[in-house]
N, C-alpha and C. Protein backbone atom coordinates (compact mmCIF):
# COMPACT_ATOMS: atom_id res chain seq x y z
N UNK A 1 10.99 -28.62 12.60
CA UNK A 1 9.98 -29.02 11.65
C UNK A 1 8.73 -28.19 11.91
N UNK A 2 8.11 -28.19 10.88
CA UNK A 2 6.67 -27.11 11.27
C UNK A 2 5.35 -27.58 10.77
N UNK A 3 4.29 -27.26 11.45
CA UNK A 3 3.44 -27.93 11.39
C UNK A 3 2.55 -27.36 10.11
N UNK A 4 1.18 -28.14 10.32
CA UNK A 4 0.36 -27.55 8.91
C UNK A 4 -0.21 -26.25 9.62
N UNK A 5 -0.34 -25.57 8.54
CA UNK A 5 -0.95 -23.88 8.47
C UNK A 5 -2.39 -24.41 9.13
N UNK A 6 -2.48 -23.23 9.93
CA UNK A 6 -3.93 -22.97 10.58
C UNK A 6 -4.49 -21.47 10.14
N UNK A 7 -5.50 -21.41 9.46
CA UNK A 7 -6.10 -20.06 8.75
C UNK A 7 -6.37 -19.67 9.81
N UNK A 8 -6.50 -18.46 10.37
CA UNK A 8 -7.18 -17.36 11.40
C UNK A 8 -7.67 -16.43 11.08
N UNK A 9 -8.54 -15.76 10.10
CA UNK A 9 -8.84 -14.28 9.11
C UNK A 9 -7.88 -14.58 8.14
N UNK A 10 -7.16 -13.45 8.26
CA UNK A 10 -6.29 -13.34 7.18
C UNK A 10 -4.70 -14.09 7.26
N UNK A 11 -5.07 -14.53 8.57
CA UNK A 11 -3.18 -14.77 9.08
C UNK A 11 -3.20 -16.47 9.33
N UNK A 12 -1.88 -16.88 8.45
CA UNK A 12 -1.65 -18.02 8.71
C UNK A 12 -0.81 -18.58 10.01
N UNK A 13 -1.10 -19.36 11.18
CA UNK A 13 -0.14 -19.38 12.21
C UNK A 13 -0.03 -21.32 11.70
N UNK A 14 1.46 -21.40 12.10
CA UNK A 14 2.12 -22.36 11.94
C UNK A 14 2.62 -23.01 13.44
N UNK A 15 3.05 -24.12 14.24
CA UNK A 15 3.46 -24.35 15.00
C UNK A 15 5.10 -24.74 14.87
N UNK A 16 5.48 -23.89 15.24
CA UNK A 16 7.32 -24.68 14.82
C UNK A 16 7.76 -25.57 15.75
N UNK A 17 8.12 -27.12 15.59
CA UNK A 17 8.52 -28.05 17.12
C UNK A 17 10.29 -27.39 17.22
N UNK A 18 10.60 -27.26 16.29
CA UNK A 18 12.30 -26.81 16.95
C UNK A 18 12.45 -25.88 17.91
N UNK A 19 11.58 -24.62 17.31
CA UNK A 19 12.28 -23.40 18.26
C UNK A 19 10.88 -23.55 19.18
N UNK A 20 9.68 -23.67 19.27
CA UNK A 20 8.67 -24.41 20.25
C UNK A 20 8.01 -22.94 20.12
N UNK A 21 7.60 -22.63 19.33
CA UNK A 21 6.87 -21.10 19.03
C UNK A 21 6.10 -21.32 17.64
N UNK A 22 5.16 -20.28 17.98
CA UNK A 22 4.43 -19.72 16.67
C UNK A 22 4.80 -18.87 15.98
N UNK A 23 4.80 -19.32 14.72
CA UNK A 23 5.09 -18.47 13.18
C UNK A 23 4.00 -17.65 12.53
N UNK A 24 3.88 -16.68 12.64
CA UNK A 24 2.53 -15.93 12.54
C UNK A 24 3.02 -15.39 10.89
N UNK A 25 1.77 -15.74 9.47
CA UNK A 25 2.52 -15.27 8.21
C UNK A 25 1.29 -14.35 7.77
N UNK A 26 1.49 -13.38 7.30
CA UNK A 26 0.01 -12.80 6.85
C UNK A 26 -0.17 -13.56 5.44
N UNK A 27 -1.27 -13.80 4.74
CA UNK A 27 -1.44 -14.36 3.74
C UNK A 27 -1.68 -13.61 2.70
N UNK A 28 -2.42 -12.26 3.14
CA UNK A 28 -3.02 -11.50 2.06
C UNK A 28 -1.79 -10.01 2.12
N UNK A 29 -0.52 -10.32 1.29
CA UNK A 29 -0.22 -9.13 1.31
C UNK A 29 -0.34 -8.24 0.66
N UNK A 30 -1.25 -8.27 -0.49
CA UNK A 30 -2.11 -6.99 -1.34
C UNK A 30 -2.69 -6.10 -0.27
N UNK A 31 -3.27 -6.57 0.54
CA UNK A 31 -4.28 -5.47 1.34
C UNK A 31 -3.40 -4.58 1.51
N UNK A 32 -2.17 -4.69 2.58
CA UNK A 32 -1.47 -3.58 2.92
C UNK A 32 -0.96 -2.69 1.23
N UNK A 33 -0.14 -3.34 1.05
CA UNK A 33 0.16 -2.78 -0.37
C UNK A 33 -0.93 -1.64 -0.90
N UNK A 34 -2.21 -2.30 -0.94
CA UNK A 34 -3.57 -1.12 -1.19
C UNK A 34 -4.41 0.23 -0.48
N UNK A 35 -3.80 -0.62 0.94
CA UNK A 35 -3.97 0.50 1.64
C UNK A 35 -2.70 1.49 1.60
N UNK A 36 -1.85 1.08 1.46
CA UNK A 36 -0.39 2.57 1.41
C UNK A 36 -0.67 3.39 -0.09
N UNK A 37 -1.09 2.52 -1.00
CA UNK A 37 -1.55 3.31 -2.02
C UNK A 37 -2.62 4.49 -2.06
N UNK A 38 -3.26 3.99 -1.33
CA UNK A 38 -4.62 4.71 -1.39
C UNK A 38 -4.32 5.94 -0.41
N UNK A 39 -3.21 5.23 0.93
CA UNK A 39 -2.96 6.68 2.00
C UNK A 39 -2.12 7.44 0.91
N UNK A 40 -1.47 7.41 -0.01
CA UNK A 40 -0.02 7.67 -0.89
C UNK A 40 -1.42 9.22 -1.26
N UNK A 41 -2.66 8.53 -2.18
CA UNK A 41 -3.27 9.43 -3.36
C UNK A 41 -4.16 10.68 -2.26
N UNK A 42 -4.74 10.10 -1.12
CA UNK A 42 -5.55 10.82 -0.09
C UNK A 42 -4.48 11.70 0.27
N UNK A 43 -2.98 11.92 0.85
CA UNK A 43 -2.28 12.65 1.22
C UNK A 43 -1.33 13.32 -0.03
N UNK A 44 -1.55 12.83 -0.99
CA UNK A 44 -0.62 13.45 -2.12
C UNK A 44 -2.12 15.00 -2.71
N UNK A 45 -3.17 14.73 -2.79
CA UNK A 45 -4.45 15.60 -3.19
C UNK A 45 -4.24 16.69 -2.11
N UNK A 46 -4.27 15.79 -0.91
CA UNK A 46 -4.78 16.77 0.75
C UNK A 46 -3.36 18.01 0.63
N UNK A 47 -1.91 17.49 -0.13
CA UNK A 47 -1.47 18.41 0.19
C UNK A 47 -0.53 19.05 -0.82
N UNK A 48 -1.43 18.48 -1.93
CA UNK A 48 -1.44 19.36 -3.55
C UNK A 48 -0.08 18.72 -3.91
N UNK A 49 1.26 17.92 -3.15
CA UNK A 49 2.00 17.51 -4.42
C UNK A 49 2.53 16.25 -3.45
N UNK A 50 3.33 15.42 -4.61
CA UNK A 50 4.14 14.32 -4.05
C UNK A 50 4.89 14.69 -3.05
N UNK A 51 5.93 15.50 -3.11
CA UNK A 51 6.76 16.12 -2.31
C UNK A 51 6.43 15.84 -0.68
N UNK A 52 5.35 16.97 -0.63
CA UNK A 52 4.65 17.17 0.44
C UNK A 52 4.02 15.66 1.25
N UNK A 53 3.63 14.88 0.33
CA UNK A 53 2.82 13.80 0.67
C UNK A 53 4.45 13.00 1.00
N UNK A 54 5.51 13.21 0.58
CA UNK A 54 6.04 11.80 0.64
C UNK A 54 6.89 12.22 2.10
N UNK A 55 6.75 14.14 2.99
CA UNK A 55 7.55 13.98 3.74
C UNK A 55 6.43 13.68 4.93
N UNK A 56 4.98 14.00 4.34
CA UNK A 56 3.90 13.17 5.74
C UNK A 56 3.92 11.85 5.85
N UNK A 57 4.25 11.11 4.92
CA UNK A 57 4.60 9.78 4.86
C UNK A 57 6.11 8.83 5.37
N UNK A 58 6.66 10.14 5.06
CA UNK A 58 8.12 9.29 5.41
C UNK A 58 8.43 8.80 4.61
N UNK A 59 8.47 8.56 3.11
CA UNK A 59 8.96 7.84 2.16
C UNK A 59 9.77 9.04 1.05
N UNK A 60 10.16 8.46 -0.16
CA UNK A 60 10.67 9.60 -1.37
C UNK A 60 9.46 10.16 -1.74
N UNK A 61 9.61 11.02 -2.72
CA UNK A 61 8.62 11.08 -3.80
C UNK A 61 7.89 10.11 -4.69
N UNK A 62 9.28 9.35 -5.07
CA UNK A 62 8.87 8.94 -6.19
C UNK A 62 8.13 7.73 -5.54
N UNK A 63 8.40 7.38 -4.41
CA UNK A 63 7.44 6.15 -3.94
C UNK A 63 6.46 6.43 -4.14
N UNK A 64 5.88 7.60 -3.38
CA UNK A 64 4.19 8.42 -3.94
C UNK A 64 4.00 8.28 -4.85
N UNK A 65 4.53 8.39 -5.93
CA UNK A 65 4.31 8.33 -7.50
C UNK A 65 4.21 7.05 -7.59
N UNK A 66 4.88 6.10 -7.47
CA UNK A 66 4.91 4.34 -7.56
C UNK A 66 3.71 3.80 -7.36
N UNK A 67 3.22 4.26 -5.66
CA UNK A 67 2.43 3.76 -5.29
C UNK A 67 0.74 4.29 -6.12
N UNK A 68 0.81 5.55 -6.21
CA UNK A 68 -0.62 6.34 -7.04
C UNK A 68 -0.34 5.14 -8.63
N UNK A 69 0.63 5.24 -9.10
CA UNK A 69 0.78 4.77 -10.32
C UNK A 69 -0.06 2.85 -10.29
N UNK A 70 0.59 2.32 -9.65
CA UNK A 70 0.32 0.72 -9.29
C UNK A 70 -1.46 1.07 -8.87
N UNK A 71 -1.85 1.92 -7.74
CA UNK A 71 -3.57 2.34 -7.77
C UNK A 71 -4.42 2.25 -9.19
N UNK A 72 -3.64 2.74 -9.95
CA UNK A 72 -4.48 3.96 -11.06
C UNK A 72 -3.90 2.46 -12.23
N UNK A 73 -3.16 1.52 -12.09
CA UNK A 73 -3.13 0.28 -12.96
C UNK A 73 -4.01 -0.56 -12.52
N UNK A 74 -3.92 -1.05 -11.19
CA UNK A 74 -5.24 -1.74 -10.97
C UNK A 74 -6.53 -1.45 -11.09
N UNK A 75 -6.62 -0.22 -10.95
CA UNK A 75 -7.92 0.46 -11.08
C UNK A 75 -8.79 0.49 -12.69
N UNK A 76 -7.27 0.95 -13.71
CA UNK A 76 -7.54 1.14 -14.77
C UNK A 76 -8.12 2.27 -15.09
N UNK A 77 -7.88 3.56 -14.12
CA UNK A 77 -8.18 4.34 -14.31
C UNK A 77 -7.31 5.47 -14.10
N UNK A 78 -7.27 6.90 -14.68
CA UNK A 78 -6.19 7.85 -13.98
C UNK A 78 -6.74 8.71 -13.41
N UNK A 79 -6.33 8.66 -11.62
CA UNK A 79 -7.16 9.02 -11.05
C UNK A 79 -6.41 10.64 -10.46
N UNK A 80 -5.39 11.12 -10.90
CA UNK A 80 -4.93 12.53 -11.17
C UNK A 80 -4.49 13.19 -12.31
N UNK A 81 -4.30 14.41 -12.22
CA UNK A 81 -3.92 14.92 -13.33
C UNK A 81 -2.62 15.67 -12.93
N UNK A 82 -1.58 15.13 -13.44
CA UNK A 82 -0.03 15.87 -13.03
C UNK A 82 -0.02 16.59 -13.49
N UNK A 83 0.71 17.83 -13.46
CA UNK A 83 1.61 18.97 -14.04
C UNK A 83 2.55 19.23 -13.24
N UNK A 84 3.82 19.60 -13.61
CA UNK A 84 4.96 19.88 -12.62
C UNK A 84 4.20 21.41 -11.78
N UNK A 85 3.42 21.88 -11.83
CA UNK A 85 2.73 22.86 -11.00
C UNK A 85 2.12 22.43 -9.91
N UNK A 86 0.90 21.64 -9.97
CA UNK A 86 -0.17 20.74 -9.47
C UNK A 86 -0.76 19.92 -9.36
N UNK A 87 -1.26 19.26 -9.04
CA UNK A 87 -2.35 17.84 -9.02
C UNK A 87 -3.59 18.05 -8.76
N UNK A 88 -4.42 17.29 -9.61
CA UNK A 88 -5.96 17.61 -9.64
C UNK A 88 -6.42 16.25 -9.73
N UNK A 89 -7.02 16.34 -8.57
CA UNK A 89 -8.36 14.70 -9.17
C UNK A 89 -8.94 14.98 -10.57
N UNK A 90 -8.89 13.89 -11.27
CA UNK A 90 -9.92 13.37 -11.96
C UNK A 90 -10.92 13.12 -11.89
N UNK A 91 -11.64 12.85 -12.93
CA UNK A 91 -13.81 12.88 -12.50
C UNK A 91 -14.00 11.62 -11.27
N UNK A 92 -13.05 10.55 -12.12
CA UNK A 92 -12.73 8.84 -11.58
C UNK A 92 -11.99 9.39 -10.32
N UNK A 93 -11.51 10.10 -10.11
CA UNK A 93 -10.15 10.10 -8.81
C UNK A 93 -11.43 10.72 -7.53
């Protein structure tokens, strides 16, 4: 059985009586989500294409693209300019 949530910052810890341990839950999982986006657009610019950005990252391409894309929706703004050549910030980017 588990006990009631205790807020700590951002992290919810729970007491579990079965297994006799703490359940540590993050609450806010946008932040991370925003921050990989934002590392996605800083390393996709720094090294002129997805490609490049997605093998400093360790992910595909198209994640780079996913992630800039989901940025530039919340944002409401487009904060590059694609061409299968290059990428350019925008005025907003």
């Amino acid at each position: 059985m588990l006990g009631q949530p205790t807020a700590i910052g951002n992290t919810s810890i729970r007491h579990s009586t079965i297994y006799s341990r703490y359940i540590i839950e993050p609450q806010n999982q946008g932040c991370m989500d925003k921050l990989k986006q934002i590392e996605a657009l800083v390393m996709a610019v720094e090294k002129t294409s997805f490609a490049a950005a997605a093998l400093s990252l360790k992910v595909t391409p198209a994640i780079v693209g996913r992630r800039i894309d989901a940025l530039e929706k919340e944002l409401g703004v487009r904060l590059l300019h694609r061409s299968t050549r290059r990428l350019v910030l925008t005025e907003e980017g």
